[in-house]
PDB file of N, CA and C in Angstrom:
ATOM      1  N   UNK A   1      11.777  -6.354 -11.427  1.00  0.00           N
ATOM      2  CA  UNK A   1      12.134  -7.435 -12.316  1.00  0.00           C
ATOM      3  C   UNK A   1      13.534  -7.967 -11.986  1.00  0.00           C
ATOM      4  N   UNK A   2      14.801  -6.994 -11.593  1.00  0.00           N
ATOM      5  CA  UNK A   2      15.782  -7.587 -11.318  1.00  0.00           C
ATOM      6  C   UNK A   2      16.092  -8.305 -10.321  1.00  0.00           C
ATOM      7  N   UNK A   3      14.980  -7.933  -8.829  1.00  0.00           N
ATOM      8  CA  UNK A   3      14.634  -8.709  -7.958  1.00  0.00           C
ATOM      9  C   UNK A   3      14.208 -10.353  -8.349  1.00  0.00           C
ATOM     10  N   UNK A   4      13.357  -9.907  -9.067  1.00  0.00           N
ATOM     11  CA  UNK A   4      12.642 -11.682  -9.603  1.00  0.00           C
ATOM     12  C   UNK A   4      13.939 -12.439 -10.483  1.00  0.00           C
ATOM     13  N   UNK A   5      14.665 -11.824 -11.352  1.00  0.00           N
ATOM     14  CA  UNK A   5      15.457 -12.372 -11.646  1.00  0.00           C
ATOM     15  C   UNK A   5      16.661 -13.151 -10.743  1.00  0.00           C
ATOM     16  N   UNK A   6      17.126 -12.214 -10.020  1.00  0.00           N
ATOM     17  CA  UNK A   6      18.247 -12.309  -9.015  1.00  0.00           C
ATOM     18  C   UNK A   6      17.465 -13.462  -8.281  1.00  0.00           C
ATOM     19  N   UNK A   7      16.320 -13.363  -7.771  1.00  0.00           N
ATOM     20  CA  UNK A   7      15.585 -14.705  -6.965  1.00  0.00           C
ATOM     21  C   UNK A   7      15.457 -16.506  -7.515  1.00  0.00           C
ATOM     22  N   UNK A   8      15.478 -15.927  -8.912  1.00  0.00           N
ATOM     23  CA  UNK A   8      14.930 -17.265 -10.302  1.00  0.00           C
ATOM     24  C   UNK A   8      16.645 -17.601 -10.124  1.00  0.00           C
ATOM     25  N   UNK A   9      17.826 -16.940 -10.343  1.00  0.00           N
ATOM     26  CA  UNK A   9      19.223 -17.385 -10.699  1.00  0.00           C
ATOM     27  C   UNK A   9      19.609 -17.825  -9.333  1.00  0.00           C
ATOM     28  N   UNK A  10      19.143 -17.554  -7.505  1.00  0.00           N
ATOM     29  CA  UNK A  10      19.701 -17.749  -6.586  1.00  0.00           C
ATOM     30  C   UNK A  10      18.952 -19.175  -6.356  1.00  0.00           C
ATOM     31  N   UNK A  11      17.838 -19.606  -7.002  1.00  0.00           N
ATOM     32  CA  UNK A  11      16.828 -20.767  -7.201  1.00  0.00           C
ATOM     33  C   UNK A  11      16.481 -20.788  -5.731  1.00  0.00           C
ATOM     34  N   UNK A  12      15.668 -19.461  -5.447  1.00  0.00           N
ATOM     35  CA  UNK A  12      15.427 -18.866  -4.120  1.00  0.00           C
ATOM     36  C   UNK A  12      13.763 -18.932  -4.305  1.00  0.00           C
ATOM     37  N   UNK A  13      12.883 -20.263  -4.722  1.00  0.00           N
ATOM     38  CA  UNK A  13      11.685 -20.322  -4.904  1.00  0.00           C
ATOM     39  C   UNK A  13      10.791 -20.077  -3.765  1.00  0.00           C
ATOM     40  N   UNK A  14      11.283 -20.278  -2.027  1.00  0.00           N
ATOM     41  CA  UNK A  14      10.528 -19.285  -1.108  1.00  0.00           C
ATOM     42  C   UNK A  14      10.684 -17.578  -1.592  1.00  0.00           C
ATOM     43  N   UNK A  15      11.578 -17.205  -1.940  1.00  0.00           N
ATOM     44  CA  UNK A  15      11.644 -15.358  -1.783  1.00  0.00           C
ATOM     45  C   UNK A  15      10.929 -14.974  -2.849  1.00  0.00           C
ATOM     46  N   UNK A  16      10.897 -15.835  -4.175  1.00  0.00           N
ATOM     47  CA  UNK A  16       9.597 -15.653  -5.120  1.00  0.00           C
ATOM     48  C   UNK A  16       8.896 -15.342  -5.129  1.00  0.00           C
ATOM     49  N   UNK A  17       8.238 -16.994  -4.176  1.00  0.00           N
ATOM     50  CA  UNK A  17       7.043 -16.879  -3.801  1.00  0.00           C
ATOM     51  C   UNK A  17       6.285 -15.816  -3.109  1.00  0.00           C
ATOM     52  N   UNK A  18       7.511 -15.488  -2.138  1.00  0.00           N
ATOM     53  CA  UNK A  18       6.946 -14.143  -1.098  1.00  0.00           C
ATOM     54  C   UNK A  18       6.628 -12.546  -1.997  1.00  0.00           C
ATOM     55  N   UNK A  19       7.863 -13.040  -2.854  1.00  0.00           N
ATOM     56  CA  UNK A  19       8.139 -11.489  -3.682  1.00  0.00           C
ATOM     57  C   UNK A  19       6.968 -11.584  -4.261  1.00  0.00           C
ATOM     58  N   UNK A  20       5.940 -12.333  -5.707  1.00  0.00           N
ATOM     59  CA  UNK A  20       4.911 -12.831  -6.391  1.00  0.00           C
ATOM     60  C   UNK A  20       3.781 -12.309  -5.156  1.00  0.00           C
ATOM     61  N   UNK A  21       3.935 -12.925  -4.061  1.00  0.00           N
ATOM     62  CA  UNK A  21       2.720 -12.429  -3.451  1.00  0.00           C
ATOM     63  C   UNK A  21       2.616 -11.190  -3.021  1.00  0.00           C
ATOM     64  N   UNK A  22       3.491 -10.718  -2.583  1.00  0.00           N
ATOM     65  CA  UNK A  22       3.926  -8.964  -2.451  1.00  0.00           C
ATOM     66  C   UNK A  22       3.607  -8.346  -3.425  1.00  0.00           C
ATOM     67  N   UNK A  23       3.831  -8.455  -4.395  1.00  0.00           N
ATOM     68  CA  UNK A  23       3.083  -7.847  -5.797  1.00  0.00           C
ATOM     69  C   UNK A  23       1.754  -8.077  -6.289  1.00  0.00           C
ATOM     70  N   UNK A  24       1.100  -8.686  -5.968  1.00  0.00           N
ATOM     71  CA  UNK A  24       0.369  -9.281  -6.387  1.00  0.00           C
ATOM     72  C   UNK A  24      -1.017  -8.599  -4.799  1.00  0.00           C
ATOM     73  N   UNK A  25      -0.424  -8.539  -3.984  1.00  0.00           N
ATOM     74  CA  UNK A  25      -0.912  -7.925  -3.019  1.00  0.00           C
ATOM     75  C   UNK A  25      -1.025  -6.630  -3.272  1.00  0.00           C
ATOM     76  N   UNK A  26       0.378  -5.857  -3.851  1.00  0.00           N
ATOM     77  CA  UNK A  26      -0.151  -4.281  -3.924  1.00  0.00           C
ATOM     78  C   UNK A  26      -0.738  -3.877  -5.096  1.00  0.00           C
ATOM     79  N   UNK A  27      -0.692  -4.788  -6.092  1.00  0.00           N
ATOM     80  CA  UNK A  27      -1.901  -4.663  -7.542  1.00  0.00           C
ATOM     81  C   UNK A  27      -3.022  -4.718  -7.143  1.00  0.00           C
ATOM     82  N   UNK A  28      -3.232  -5.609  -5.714  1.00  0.00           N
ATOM     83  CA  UNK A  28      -5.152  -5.624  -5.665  1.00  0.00           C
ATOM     84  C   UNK A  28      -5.167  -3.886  -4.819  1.00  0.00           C
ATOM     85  N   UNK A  29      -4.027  -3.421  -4.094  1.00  0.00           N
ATOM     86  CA  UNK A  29      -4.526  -2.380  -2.873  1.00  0.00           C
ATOM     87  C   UNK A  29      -4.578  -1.098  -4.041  1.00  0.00           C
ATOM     88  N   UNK A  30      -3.863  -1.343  -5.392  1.00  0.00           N
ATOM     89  CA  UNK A  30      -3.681  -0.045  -6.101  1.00  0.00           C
ATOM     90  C   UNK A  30      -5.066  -0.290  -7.123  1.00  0.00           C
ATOM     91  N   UNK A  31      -5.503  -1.643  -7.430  1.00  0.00           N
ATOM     92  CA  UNK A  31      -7.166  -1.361  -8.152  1.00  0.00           C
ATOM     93  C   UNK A  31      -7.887  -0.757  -6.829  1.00  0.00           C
ATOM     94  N   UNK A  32      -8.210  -1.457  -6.020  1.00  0.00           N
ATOM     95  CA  UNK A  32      -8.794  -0.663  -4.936  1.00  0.00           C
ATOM     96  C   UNK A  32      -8.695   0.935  -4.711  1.00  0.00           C
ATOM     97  N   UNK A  33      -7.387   0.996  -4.577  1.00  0.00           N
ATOM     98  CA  UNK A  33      -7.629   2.687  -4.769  1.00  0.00           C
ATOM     99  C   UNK A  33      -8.103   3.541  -6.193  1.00  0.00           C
ATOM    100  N   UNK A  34      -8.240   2.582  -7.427  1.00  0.00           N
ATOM    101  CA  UNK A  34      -8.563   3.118  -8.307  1.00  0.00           C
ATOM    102  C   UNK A  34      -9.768   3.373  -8.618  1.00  0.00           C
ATOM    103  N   UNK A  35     -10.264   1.898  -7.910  1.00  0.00           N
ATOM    104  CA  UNK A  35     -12.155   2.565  -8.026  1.00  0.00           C
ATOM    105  C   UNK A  35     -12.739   3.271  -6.858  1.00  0.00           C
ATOM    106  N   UNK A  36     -11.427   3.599  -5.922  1.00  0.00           N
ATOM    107  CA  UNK A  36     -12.474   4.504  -4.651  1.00  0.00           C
ATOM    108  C   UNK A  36     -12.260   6.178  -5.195  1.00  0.00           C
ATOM    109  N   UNK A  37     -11.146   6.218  -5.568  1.00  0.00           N
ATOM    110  CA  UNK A  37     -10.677   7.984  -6.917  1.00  0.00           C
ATOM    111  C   UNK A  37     -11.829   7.771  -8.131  1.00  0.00           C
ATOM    112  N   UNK A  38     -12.144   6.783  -8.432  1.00  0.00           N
ATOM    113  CA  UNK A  38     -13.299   6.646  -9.519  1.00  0.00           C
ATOM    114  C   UNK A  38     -14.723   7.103  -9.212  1.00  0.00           C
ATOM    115  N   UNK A  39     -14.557   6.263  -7.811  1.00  0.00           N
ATOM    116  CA  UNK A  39     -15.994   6.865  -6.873  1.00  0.00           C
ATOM    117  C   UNK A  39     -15.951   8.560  -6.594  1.00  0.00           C
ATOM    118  N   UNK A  40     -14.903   9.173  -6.439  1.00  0.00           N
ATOM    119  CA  UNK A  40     -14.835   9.999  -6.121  1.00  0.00           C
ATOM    120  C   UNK A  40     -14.855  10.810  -6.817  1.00  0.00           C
ATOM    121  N   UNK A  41     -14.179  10.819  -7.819  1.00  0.00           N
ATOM    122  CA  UNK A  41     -14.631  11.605  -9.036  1.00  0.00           C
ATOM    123  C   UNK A  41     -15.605  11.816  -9.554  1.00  0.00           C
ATOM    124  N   UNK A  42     -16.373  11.055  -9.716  1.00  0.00           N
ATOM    125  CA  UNK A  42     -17.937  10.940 -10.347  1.00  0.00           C
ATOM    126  C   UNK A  42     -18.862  11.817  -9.054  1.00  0.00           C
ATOM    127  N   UNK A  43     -18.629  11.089  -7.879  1.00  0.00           N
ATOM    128  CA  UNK A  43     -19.587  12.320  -6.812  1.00  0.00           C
ATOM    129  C   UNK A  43     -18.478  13.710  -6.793  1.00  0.00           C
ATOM    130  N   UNK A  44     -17.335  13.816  -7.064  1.00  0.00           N
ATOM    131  CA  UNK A  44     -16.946  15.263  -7.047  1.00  0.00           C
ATOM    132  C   UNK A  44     -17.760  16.091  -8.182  1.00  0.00           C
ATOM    133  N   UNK A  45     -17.991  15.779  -9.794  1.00  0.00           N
ATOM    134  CA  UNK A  45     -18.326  16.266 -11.043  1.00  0.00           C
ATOM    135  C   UNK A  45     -19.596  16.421 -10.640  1.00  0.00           C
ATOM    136  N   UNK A  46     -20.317  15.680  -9.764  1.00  0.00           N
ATOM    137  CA  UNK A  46     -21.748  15.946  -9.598  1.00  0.00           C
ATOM    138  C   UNK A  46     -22.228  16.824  -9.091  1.00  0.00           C
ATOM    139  N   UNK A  47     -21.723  16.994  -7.847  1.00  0.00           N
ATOM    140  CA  UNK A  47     -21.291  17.938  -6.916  1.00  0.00           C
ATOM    141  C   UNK A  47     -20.916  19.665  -7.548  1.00  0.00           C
ATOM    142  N   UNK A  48     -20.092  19.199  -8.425  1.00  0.00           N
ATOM    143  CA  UNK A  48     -19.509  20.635  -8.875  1.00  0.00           C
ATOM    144  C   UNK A  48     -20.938  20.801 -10.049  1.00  0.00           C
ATOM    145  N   UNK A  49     -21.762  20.097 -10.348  1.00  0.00           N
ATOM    146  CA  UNK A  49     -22.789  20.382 -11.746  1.00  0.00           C
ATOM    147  C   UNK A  49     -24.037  20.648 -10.859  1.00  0.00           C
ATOM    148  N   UNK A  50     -24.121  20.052  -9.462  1.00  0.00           N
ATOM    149  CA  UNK A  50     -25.367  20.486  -8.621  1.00  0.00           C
ATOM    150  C   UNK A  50     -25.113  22.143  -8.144  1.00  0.00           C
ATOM    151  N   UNK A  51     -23.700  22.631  -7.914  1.00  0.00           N
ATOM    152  CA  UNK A  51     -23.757  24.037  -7.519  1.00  0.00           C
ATOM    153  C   UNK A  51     -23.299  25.325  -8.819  1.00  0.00           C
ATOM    154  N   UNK A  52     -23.200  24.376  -9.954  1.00  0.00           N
ATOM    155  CA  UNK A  52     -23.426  25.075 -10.978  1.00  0.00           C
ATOM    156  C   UNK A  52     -24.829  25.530 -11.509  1.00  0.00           C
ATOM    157  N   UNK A  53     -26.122  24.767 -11.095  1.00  0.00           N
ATOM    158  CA  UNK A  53     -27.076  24.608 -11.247  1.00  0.00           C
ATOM    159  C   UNK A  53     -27.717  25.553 -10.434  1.00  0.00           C
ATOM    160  N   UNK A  54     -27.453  25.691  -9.135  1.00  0.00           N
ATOM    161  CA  UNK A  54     -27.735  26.456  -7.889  1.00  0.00           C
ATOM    162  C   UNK A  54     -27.457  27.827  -8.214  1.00  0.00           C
ATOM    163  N   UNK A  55     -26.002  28.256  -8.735  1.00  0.00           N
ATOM    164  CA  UNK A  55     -25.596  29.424  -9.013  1.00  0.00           C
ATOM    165  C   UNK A  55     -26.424  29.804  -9.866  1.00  0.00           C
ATOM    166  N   UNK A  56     -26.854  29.276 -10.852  1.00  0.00           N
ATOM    167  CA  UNK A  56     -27.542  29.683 -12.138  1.00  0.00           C
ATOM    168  C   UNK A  56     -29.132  29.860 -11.505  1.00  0.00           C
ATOM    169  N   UNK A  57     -29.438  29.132 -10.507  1.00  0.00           N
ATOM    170  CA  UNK A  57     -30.800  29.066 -10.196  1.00  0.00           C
ATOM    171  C   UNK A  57     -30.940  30.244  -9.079  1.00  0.00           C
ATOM    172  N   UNK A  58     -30.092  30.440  -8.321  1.00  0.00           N
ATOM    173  CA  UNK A  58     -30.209  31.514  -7.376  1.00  0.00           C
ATOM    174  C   UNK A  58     -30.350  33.280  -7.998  1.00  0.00           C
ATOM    175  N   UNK A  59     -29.124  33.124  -9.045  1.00  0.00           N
ATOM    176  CA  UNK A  59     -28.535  34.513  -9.791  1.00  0.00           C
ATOM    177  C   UNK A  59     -29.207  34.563 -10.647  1.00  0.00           C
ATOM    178  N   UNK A  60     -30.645  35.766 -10.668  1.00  0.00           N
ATOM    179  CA  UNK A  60     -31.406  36.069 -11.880  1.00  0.00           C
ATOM    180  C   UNK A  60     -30.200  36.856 -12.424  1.00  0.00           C
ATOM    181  N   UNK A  61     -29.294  37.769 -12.055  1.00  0.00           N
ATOM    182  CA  UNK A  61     -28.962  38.318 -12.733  1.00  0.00           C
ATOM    183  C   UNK A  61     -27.852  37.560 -13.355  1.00  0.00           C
ATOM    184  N   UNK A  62     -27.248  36.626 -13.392  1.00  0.00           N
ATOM    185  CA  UNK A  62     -26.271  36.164 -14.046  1.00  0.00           C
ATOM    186  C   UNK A  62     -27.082  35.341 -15.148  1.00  0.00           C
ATOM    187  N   UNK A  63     -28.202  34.988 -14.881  1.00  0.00           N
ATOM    188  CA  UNK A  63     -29.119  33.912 -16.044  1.00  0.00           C
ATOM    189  C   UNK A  63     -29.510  34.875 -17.170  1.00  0.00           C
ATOM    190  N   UNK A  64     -29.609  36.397 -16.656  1.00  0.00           N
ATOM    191  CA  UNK A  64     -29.736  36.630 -17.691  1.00  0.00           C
ATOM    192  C   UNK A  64     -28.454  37.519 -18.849  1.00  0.00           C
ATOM    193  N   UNK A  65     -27.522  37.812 -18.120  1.00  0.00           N
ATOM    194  CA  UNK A  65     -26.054  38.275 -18.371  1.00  0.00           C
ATOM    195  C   UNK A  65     -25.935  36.878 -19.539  1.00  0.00           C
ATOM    196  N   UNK A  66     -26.408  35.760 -19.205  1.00  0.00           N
ATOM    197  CA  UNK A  66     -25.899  34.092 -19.762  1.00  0.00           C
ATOM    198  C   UNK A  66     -26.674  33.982 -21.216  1.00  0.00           C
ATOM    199  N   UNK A  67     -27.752  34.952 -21.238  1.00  0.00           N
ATOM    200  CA  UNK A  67     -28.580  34.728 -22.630  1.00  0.00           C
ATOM    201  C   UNK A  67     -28.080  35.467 -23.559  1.00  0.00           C
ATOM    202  N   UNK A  68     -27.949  34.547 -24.662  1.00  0.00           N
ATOM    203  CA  UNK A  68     -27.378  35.492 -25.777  1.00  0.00           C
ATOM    204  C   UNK A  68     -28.228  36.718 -26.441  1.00  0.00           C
ATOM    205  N   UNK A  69     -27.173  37.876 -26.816  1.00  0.00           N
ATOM    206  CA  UNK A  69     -28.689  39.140 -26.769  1.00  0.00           C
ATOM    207  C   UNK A  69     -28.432  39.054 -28.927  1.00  0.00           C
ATOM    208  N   UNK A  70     -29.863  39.416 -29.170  1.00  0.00           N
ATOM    209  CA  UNK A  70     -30.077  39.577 -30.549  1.00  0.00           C
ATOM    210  C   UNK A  70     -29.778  40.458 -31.343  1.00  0.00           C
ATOM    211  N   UNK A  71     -29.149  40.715 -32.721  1.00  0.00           N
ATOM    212  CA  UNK A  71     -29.112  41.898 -33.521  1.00  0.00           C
ATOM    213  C   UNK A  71     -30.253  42.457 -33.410  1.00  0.00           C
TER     214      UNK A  71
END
């Protein structure tokens, strides 16, 4: 901001412009990285719930360690 200011008081409307697009450039590269960590997250949780599934499906003995036992 003190950049944009210092640019608006030097009535430096090329370095603005450049500065505005510089920003405006790394807001689109930082959504971009937000929905590829978004992507990634969602196939990581899946991932970790497919070999939770596996563990449970492989290990009779842990499936049944997992059932609650009755009075």
């Amino acid at each position: 901001m003190i950049k944009f200011q210092s640019l608006i008081e030097d009535d430096d409307l090329e370095g603005l412009s450049a500065s505005l697009h510089e920003m405006e450039s790394l807001h689109d590269t930082q959504e971009e990285f937000m929905v590829q960590l978004e992507t990634e997250q969602t196939l990581l949780l899946s991932k970790i719930n497919e070999l939770g599934q596996e563990i449970i499906n492989s290990s009779p003995s842990y499936a049944l360690s997992r059932r609650p036992t009755l009075p």
